[in-house]
C-alpha atoms as a PDB file:
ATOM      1  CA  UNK A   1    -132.457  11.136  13.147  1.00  0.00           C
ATOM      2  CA  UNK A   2    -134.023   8.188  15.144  1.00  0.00           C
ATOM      3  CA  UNK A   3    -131.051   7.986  17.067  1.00  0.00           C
ATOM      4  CA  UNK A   4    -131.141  11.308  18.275  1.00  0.00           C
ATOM      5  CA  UNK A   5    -134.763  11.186  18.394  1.00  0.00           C
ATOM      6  CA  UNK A   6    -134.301   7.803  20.711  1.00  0.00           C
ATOM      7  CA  UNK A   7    -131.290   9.965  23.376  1.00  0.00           C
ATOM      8  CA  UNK A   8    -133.674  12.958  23.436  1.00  0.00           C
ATOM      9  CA  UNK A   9    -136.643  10.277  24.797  1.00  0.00           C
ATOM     10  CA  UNK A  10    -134.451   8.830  27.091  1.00  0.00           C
ATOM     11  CA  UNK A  11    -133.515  12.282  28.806  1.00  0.00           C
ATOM     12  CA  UNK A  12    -136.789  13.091  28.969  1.00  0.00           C
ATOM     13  CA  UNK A  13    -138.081  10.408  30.412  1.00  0.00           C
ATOM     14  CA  UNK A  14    -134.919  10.447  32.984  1.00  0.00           C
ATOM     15  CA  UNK A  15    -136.156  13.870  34.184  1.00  0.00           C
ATOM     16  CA  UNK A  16    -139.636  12.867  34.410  1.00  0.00           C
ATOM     17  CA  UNK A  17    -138.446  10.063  37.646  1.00  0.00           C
ATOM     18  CA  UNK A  18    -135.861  10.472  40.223  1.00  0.00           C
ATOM     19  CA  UNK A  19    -132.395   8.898  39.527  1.00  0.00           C
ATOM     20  CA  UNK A  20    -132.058   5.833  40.215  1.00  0.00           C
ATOM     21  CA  UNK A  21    -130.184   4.756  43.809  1.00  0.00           C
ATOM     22  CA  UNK A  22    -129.764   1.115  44.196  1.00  0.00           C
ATOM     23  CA  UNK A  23    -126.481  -0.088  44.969  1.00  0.00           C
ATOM     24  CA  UNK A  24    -125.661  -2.826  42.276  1.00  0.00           C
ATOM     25  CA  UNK A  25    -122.556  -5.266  42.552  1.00  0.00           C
ATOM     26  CA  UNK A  26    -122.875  -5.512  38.936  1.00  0.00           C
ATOM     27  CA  UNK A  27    -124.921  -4.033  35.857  1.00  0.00           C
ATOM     28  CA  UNK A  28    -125.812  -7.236  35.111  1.00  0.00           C
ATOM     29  CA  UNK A  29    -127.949  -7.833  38.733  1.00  0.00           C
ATOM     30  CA  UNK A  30    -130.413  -5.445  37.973  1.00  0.00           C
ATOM     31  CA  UNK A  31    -131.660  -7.228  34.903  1.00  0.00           C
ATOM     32  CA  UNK A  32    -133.418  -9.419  36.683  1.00  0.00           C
ATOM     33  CA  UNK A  33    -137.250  -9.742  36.810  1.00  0.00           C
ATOM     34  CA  UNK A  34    -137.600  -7.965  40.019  1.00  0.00           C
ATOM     35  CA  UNK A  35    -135.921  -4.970  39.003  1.00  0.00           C
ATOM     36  CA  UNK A  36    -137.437  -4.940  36.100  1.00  0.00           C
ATOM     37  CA  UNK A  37    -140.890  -5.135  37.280  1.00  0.00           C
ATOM     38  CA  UNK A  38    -140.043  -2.922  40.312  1.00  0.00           C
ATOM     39  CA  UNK A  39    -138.939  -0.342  38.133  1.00  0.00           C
ATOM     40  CA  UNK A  40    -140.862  -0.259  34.882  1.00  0.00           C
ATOM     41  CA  UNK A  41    -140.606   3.764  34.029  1.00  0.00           C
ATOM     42  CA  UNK A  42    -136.493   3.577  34.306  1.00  0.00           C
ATOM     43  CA  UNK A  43    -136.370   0.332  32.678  1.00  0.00           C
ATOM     44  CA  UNK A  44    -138.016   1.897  29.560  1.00  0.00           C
ATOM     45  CA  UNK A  45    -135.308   4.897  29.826  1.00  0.00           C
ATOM     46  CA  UNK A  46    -132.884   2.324  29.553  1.00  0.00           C
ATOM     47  CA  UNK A  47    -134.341   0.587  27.015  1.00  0.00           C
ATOM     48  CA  UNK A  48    -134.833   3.292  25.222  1.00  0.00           C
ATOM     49  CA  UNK A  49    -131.350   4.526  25.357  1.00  0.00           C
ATOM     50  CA  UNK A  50    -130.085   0.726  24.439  1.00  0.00           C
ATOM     51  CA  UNK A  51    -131.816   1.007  21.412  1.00  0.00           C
ATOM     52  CA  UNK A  52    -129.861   4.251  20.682  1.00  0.00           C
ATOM     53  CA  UNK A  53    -126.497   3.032  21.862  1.00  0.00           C
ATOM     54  CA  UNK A  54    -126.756  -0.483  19.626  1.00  0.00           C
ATOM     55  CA  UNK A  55    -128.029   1.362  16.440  1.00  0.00           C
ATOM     56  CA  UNK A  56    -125.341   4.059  16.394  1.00  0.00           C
ATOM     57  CA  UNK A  57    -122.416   1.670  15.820  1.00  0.00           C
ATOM     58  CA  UNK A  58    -124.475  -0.653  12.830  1.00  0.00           C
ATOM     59  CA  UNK A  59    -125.364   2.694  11.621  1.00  0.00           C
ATOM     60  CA  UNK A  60    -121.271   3.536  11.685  1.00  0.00           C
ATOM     61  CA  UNK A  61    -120.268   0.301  10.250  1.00  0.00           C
ATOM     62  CA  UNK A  62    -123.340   0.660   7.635  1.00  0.00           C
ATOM     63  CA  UNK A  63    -121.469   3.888   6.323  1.00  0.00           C
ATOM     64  CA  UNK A  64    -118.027   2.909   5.989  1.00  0.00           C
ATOM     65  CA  UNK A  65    -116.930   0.506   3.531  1.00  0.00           C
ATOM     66  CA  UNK A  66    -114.840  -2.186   5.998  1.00  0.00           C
ATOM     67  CA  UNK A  67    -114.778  -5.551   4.999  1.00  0.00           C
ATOM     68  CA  UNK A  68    -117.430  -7.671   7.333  1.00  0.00           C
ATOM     69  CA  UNK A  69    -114.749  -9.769   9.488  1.00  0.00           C
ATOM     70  CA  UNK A  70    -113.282  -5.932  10.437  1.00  0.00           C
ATOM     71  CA  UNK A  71    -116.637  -4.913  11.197  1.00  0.00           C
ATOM     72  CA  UNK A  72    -117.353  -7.816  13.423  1.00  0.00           C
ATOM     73  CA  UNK A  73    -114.143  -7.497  15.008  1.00  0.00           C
ATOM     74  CA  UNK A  74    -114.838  -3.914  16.085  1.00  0.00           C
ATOM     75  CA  UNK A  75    -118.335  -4.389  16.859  1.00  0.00           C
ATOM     76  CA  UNK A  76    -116.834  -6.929  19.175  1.00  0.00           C
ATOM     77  CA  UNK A  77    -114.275  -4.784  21.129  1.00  0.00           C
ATOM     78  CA  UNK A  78    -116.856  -1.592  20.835  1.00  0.00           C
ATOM     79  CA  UNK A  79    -119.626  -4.492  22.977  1.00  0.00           C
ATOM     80  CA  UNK A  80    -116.790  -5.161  25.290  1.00  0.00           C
ATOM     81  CA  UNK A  81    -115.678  -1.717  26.319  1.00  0.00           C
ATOM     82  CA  UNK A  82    -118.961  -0.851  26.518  1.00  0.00           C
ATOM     83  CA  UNK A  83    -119.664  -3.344  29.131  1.00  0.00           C
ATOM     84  CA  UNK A  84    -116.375  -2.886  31.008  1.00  0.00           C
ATOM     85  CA  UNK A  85    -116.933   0.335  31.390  1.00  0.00           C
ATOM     86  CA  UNK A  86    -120.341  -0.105  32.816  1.00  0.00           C
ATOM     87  CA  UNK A  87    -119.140  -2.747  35.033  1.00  0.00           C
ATOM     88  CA  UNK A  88    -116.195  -0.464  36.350  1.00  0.00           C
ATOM     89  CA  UNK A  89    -118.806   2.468  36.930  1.00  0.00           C
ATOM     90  CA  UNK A  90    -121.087   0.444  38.956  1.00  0.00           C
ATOM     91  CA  UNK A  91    -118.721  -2.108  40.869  1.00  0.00           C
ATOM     92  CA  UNK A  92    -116.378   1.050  42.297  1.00  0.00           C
ATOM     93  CA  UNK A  93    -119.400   2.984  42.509  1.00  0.00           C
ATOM     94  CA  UNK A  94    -117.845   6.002  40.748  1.00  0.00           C
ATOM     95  CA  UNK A  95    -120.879   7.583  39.013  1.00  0.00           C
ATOM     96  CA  UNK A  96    -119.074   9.396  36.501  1.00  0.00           C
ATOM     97  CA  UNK A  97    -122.272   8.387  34.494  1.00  0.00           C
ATOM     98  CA  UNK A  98    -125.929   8.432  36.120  1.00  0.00           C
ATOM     99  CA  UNK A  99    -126.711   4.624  36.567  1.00  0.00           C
ATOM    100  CA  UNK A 100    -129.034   4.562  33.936  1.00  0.00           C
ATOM    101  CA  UNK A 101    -125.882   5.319  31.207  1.00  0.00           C
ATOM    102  CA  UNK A 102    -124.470   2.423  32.731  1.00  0.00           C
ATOM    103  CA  UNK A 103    -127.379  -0.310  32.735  1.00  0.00           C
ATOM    104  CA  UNK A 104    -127.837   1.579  29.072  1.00  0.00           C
ATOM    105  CA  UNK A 105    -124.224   0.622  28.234  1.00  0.00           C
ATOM    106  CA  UNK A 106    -124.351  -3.294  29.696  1.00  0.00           C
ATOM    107  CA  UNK A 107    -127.512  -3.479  27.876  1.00  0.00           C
ATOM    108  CA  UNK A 108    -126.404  -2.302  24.379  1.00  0.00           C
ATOM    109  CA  UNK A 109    -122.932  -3.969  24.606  1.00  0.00           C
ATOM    110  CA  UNK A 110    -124.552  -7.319  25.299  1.00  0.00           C
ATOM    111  CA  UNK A 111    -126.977  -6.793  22.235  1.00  0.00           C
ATOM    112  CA  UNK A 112    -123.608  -5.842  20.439  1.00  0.00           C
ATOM    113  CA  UNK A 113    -122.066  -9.465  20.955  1.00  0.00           C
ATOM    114  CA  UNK A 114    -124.839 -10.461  17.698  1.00  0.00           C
ATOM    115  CA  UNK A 115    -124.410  -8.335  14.877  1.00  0.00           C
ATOM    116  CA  UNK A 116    -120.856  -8.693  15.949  1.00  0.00           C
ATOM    117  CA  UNK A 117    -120.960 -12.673  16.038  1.00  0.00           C
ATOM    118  CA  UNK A 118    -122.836 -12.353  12.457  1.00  0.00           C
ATOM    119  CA  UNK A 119    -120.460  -9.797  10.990  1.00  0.00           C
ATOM    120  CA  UNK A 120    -117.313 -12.018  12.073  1.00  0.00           C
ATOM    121  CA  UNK A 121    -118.863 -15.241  10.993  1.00  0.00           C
ATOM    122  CA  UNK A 122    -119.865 -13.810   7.242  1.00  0.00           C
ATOM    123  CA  UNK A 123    -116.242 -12.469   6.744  1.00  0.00           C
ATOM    124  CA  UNK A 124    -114.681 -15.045   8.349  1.00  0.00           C
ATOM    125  CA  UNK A 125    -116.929 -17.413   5.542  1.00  0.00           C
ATOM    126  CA  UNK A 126    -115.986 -15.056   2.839  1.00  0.00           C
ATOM    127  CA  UNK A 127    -112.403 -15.064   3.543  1.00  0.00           C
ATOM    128  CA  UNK A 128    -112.642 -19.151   3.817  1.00  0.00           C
ATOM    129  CA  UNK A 129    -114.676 -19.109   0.780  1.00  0.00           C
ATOM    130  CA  UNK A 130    -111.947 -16.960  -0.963  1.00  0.00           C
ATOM    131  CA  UNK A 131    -109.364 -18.620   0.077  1.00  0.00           C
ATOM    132  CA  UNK A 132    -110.672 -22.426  -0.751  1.00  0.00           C
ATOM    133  CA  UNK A 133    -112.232 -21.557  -4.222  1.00  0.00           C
ATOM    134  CA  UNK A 134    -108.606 -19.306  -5.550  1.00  0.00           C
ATOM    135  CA  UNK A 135    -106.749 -20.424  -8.153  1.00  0.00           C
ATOM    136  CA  UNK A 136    -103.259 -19.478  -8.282  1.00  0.00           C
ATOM    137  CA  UNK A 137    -102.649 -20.914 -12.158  1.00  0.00           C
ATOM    138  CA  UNK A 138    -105.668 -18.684 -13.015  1.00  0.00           C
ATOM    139  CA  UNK A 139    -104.033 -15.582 -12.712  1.00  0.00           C
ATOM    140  CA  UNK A 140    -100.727 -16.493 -13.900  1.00  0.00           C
ATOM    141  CA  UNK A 141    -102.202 -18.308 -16.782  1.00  0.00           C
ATOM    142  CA  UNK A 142    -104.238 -14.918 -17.746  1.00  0.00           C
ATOM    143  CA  UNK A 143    -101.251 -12.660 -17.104  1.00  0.00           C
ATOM    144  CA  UNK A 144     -99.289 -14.290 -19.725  1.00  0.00           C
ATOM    145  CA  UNK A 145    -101.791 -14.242 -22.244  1.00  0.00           C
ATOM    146  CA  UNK A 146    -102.511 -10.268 -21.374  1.00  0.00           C
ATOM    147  CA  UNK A 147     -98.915  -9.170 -21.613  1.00  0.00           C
ATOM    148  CA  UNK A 148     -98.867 -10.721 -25.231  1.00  0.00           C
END
């Protein structure tokens, strides 16, 4: 509900201003403290819609029952498509998306990279932790004694 609740803002708040028309080599230029400043109303649409766009994955991964080093991995490749595709949108100038989608997307997909970083770390630990602490004579041991 809160992340429907955060898209719904962010199209309101997109229809209260006019779109935004700067020309942008990259997403990443316009999140500096100029444009920021210069731009406060949009940069709270985008903001807004970040928010969205970063809690609907966690939410995904939240729901299904992946292990966490899959998680991270796909948290990972969801941050980096994200970005890409923002990056592609604004470099060739396409607007297939209004620009604000697009800062929305570099935003999110950069706030991605840490729950992503954390998820891949704590299953990469578990799996290492697994992996250092199994003992194969354990099981074998047990098996025999079961089978009796």
């Amino acid at each position: 509900m809160l992340i429907i609740g955060l898209v719904i803002l962010g199209y309101i708040l997109d229809a209260i201003v006019n779109p935004l028309t700067l020309q942008l080599p990259t997403p990443y230029h316009f999140f500096v403290p100029e444009s920021l400043t210069k731009y406060p109303f949009t940069t709270t649409s985008i903001i807004i819609k970040s928010i969205a766009l970063f809690l609907a994955p966690i939410w995904l991964m939240s729901i299904l029952s992946f292990n966490s080093l899959i998680k991270g991995v796909t948290l990972l490749i969801i941050s980096g498509l994200m970005q890409l595709y923002a990056l592609q949108d604004i470099a060739t100038n396409a607007q297939v998306i209004p620009l604000e989608w697009s800062l929305s997307l570099t935003l999110s997909g950069m706030l991605l990279l840490l729950p992503a970083i954390i998820y891949t770390l704590m299953g990469a630990g578990k799996k290492a932790h697994k992996t250092a602490t199994h003992d194969p004579y354990f099981e074998t041991t047990h098996k025999k004694d079961d089978d009796i």
